[in-house]
Protein backbone atom coordinates (compact mmCIF):
# COMPACT_ATOMS: atom_id res chain seq x y z
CA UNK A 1 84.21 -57.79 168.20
CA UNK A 2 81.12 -56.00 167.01
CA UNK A 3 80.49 -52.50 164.48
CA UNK A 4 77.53 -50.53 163.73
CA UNK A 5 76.02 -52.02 160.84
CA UNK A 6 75.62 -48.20 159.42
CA UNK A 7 79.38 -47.28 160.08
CA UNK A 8 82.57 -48.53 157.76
CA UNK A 9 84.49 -51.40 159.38
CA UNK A 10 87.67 -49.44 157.24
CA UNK A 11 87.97 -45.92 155.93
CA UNK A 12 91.04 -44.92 154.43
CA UNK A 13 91.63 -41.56 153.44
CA UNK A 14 94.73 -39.97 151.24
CA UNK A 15 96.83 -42.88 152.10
CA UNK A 16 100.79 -42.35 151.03
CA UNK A 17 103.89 -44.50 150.97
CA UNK A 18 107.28 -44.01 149.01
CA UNK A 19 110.57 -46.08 149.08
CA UNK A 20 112.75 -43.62 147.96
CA UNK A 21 112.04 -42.42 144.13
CA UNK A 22 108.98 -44.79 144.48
CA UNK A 23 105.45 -43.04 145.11
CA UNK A 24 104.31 -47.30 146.18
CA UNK A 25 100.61 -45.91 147.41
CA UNK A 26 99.82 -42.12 146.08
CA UNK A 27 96.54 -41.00 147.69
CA UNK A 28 94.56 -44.19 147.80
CA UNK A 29 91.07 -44.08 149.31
CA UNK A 30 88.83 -46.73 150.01
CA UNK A 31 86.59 -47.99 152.47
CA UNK A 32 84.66 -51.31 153.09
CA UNK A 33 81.30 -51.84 154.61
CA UNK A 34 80.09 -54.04 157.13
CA UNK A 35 80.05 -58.02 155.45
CA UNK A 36 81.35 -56.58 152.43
CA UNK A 37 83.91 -58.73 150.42
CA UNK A 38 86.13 -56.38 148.56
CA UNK A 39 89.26 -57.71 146.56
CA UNK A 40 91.96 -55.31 145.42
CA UNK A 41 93.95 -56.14 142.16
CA UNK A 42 96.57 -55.15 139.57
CA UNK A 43 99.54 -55.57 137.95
CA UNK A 44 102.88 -56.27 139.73
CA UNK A 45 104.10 -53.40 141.58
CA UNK A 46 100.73 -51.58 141.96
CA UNK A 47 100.39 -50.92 145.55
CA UNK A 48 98.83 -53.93 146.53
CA UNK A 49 100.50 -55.60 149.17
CA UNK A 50 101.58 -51.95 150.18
CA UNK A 51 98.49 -50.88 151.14
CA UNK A 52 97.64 -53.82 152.75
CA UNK A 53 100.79 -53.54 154.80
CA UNK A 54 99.69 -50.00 155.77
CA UNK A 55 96.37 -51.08 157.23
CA UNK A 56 97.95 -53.41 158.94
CA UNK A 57 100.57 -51.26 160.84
CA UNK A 58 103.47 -53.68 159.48
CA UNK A 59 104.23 -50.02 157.81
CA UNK A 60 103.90 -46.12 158.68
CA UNK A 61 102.18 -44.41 156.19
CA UNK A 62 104.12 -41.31 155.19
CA UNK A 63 100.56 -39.26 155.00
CA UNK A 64 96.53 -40.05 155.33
CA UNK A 65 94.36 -41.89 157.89
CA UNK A 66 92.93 -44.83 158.59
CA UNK A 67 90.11 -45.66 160.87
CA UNK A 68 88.49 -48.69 161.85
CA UNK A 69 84.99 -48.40 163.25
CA UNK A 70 85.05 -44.84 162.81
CA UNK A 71 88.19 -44.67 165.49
CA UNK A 72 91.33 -43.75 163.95
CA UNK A 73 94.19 -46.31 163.71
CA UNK A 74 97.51 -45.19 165.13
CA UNK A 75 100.01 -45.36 162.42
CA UNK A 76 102.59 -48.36 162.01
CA UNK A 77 101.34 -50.21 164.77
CA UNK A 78 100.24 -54.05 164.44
CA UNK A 79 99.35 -53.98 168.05
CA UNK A 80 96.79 -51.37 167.21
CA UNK A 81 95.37 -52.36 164.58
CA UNK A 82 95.00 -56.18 166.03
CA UNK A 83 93.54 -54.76 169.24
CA UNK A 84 91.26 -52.55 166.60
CA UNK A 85 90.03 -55.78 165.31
CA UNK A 86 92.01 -56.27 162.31
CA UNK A 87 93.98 -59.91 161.77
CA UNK A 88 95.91 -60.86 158.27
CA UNK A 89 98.05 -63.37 156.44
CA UNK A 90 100.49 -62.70 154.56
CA UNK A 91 101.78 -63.12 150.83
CA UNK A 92 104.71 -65.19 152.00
CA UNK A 93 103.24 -68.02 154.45
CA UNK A 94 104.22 -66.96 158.30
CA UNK A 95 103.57 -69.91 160.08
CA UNK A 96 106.09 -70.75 163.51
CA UNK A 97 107.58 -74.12 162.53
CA UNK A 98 108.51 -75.41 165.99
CA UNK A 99 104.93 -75.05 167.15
CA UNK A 100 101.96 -77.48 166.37
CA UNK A 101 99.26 -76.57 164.10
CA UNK A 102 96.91 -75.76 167.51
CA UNK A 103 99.84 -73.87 168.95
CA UNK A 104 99.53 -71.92 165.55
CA UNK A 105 96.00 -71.39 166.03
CA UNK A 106 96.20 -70.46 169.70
CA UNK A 107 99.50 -67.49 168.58
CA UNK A 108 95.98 -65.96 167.23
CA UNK A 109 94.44 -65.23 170.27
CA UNK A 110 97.43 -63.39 172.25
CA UNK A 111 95.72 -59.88 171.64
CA UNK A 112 92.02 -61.22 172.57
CA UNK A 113 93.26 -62.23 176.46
CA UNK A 114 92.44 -60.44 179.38
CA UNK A 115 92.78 -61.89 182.63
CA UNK A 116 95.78 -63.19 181.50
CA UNK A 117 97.10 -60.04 180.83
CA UNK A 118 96.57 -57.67 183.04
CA UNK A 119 97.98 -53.65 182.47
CA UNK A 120 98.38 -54.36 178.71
CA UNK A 121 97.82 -50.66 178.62
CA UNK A 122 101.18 -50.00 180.30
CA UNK A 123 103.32 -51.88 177.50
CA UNK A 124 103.24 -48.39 175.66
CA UNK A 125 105.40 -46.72 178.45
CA UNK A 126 109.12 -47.52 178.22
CA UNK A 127 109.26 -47.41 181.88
CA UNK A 128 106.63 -49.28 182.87
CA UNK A 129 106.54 -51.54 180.08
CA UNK A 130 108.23 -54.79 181.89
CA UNK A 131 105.33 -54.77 184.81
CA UNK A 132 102.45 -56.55 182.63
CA UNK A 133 105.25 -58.71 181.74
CA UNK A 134 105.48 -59.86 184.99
CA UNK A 135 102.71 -60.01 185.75
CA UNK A 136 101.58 -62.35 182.60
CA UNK A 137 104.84 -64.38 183.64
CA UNK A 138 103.28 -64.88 187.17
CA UNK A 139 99.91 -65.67 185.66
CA UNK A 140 101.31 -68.23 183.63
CA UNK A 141 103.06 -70.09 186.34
CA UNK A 142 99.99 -69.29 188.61
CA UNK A 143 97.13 -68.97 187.31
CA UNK A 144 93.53 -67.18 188.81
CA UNK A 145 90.29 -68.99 188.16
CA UNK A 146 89.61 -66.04 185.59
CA UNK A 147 93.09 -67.40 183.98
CA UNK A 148 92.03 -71.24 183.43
CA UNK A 149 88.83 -70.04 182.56
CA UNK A 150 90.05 -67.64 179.91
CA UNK A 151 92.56 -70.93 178.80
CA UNK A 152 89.33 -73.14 178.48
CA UNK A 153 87.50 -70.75 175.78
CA UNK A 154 90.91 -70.46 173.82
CA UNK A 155 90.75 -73.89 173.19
CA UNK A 156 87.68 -74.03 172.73
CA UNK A 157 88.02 -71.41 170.21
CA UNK A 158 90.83 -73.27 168.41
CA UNK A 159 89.14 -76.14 167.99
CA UNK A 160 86.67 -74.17 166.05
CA UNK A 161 88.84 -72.72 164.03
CA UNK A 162 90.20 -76.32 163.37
CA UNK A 163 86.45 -77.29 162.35
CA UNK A 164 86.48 -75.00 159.57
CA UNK A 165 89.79 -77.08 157.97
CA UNK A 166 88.78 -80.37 159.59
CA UNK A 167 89.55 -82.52 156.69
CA UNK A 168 93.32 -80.68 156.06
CA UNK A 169 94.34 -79.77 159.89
CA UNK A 170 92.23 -81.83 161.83
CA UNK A 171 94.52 -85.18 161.35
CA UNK A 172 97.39 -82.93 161.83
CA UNK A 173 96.49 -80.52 164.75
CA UNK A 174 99.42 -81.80 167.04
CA UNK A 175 101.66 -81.77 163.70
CA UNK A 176 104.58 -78.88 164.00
CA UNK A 177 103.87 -76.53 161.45
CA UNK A 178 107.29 -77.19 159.40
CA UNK A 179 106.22 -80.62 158.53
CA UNK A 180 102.87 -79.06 156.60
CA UNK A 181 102.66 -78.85 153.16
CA UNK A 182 102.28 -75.55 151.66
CA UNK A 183 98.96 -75.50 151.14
CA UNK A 184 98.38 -76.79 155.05
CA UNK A 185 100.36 -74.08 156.02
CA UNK A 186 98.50 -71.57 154.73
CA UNK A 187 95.42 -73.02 155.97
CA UNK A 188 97.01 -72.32 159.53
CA UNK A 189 97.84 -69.04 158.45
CA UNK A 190 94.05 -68.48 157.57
CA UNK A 191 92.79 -70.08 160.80
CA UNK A 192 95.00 -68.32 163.11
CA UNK A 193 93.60 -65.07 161.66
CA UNK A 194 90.42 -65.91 162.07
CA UNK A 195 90.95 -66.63 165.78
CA UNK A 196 91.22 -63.39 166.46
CA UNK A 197 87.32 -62.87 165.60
CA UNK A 198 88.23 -59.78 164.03
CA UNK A 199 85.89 -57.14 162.43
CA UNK A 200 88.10 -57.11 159.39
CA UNK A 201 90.15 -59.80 157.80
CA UNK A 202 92.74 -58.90 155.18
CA UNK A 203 94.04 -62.04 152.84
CA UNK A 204 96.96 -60.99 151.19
CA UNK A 205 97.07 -64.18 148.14
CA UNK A 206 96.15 -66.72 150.24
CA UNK A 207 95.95 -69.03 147.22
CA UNK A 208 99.05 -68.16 146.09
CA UNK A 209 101.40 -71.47 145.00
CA UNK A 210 98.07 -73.70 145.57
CA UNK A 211 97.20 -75.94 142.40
CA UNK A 212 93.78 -75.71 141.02
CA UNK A 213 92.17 -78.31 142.98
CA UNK A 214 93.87 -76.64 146.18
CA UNK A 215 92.34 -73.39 145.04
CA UNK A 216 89.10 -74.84 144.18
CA UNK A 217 88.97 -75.41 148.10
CA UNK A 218 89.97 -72.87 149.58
CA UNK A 219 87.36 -70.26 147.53
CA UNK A 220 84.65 -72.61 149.11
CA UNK A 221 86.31 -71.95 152.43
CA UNK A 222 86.08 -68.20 151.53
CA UNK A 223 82.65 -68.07 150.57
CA UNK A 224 81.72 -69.66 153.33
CA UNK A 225 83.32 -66.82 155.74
CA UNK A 226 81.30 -64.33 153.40
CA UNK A 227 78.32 -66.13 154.27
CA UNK A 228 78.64 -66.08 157.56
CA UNK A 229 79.28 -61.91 157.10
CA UNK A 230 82.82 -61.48 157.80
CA UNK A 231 84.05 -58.27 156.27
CA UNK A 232 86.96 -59.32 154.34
CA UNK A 233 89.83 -57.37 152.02
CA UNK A 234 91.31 -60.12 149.52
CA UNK A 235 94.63 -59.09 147.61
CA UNK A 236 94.47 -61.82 144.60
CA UNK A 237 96.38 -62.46 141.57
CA UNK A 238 93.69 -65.93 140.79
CA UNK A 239 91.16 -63.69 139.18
CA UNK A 240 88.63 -66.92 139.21
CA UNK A 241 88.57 -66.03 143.19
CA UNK A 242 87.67 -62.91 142.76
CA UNK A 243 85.33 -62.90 140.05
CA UNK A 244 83.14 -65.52 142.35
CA UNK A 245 83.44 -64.10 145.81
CA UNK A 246 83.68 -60.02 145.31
CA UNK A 247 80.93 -57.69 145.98
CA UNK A 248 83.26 -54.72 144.94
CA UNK A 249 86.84 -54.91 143.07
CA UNK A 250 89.42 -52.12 143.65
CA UNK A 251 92.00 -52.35 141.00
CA UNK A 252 95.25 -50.39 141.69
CA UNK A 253 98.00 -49.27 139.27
CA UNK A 254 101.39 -47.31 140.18
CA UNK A 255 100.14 -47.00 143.53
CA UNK A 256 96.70 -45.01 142.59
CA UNK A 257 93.22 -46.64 142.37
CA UNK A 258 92.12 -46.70 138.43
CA UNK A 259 88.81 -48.61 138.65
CA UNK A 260 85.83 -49.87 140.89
CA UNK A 261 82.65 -51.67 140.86
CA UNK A 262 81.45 -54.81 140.45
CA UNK A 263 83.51 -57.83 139.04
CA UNK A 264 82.11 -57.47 135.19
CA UNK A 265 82.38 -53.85 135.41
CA UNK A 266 85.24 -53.71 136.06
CA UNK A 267 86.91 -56.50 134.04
CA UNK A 268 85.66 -54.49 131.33
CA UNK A 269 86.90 -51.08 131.85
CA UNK A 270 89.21 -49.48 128.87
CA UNK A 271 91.65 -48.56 132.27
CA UNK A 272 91.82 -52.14 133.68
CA UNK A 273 92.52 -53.77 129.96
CA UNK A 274 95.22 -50.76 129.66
CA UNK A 275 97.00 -51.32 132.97
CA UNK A 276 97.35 -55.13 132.21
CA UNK A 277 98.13 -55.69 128.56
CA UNK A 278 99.44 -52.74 127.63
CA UNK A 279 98.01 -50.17 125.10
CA UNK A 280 97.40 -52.87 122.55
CA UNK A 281 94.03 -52.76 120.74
CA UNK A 282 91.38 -55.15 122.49
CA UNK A 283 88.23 -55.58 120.80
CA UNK A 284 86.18 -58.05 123.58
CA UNK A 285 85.77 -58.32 126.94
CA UNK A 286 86.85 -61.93 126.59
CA UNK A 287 90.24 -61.30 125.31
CA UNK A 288 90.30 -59.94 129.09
CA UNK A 289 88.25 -62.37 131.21
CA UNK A 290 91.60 -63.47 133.07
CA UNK A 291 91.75 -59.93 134.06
């Protein structure tokens, strides 16, 4: 998938989400730029994840909009926003253990086929919804030239996305997924997002429960995507991540955005030092520089 270079790949505007008593996101806006690597941080229970989950469609937003490429997002729908070009991992790992690291990869590319799946566009009627099922079931066991053809640059696509962890999955591509270690796992996690092509990639902690050294790698994995201009929204608790690959940094706090810029500017600002350590007197920046 493609975007204007001059357009936002994501706007958000006076996005809202409560669980109950709990305002989780109160009026965030935000929006990221074509190639631009923005990270979003804060404390525990700031909206993070939240927000993420609203872009997403895993939730409804109880008020705002969001539109990718200038088109607005339908509300709570994954489906949307994967056929809008989005794709995601998750703070908790969601890999499908009985399937091979390739069949992983391959889960990825279910919204990007075509002739495979023919009157996608019905699946939205309730009545109608069980012909393109049919018909995808008849595909499968018979398949059109377009079919094989489509099959051929899914795997060829996969083993791409298999390049790009060559030393970790590589060995292990016909491995099922539950026999990975955790780190592996998320690597599949990454690469099956990625297979998508999408315009906009949202990493929800990927390094989260890696050791050093297995963090270490995956930031050079990272920066490598931003090199090659992928737009990319990174939720991150590893502040060494961020610090190295963010343009911008969006730091959130009871659900409302209290700071953004740069890395340094923002590590520095009076509101960021506040919302992590308290209201205790700081007198340096470096009493703050894992913030």
């Amino acid at each position: 998938m493609s975007e204007s270079p001059h357009e936002p790949v994501l706007t958000v505007t006076g996005l809202r989400k409560a669980f109950g008593g709990v305002q989780a996101v109160d009026g965030v806006e935000l929006s990221v730029a074509p190639g631009e690597f923005v990270s979003i941080i804060g404390p525990n229970g700031s909206g993070k994840t939240t927000t993420v989950n609203l872009v997403s469609g895993v939730l409804r937003p109880d008020a705002g909009e969001i539109r990718v490429g200038g088109v607005r997002l339908r509300p709570g729908s994954q489906e949307a926003a994967a056929a809008a070009g989005i794709a995601r991992t998750f703070q908790n790992g969601r890999v499908f253990g009985n399937l091979t690291v390739r069949e992983n990869i391959s889960v990825g590319l279910h919204t990007a086929l075509r002739a495979a799946q023919p009157w996608r566009g019905l699946a939205g009627f309730p009545v109608l919804r069980w012909l393109p099922l049919l018909a995808e079931l008849a595909l499968a066991l018979i398949p059109t030239p377009a079919v094989r053809a489509e099959r051929l640059h899914a795997e060829a696509e996969v083993d791409t996305q298999l390049s790009r962890f060559a030393e970790r999955l590589g060995p292990r591509a016909d491995q099922l997924a539950h026999t990975l270690s955790y780190a592996n796992r998320r690597r599949t996690e990454i690469a099956r997002a990625l297979a998508l092509q999408p315009i906009l990639l949202l990493l929800d902690e990927p390094a989260a429960g890696m050791n050093q050294s297995e963090t270490a790698e995956v930031g050079a994995q990272l920066a490598e995507l931003k090199a090659a201009g992928h737009t990319i929204v990174l939720v991150e608790h590893k502040l060494e991540l961020v610090n190295a690959l963010s343009d911008r940094v969006i730091v959130l706090d009871e659900g409302r955005i209290i700071a953004e810029g740069a890395p340094a500017q923002v590590r520095a600002d009076p509101r960021v030092i506040e919302a992590y350590l308290g209201r205790r007197r700081v007198g340096t920046e470096e009493a703050v520089a894992d913030v």
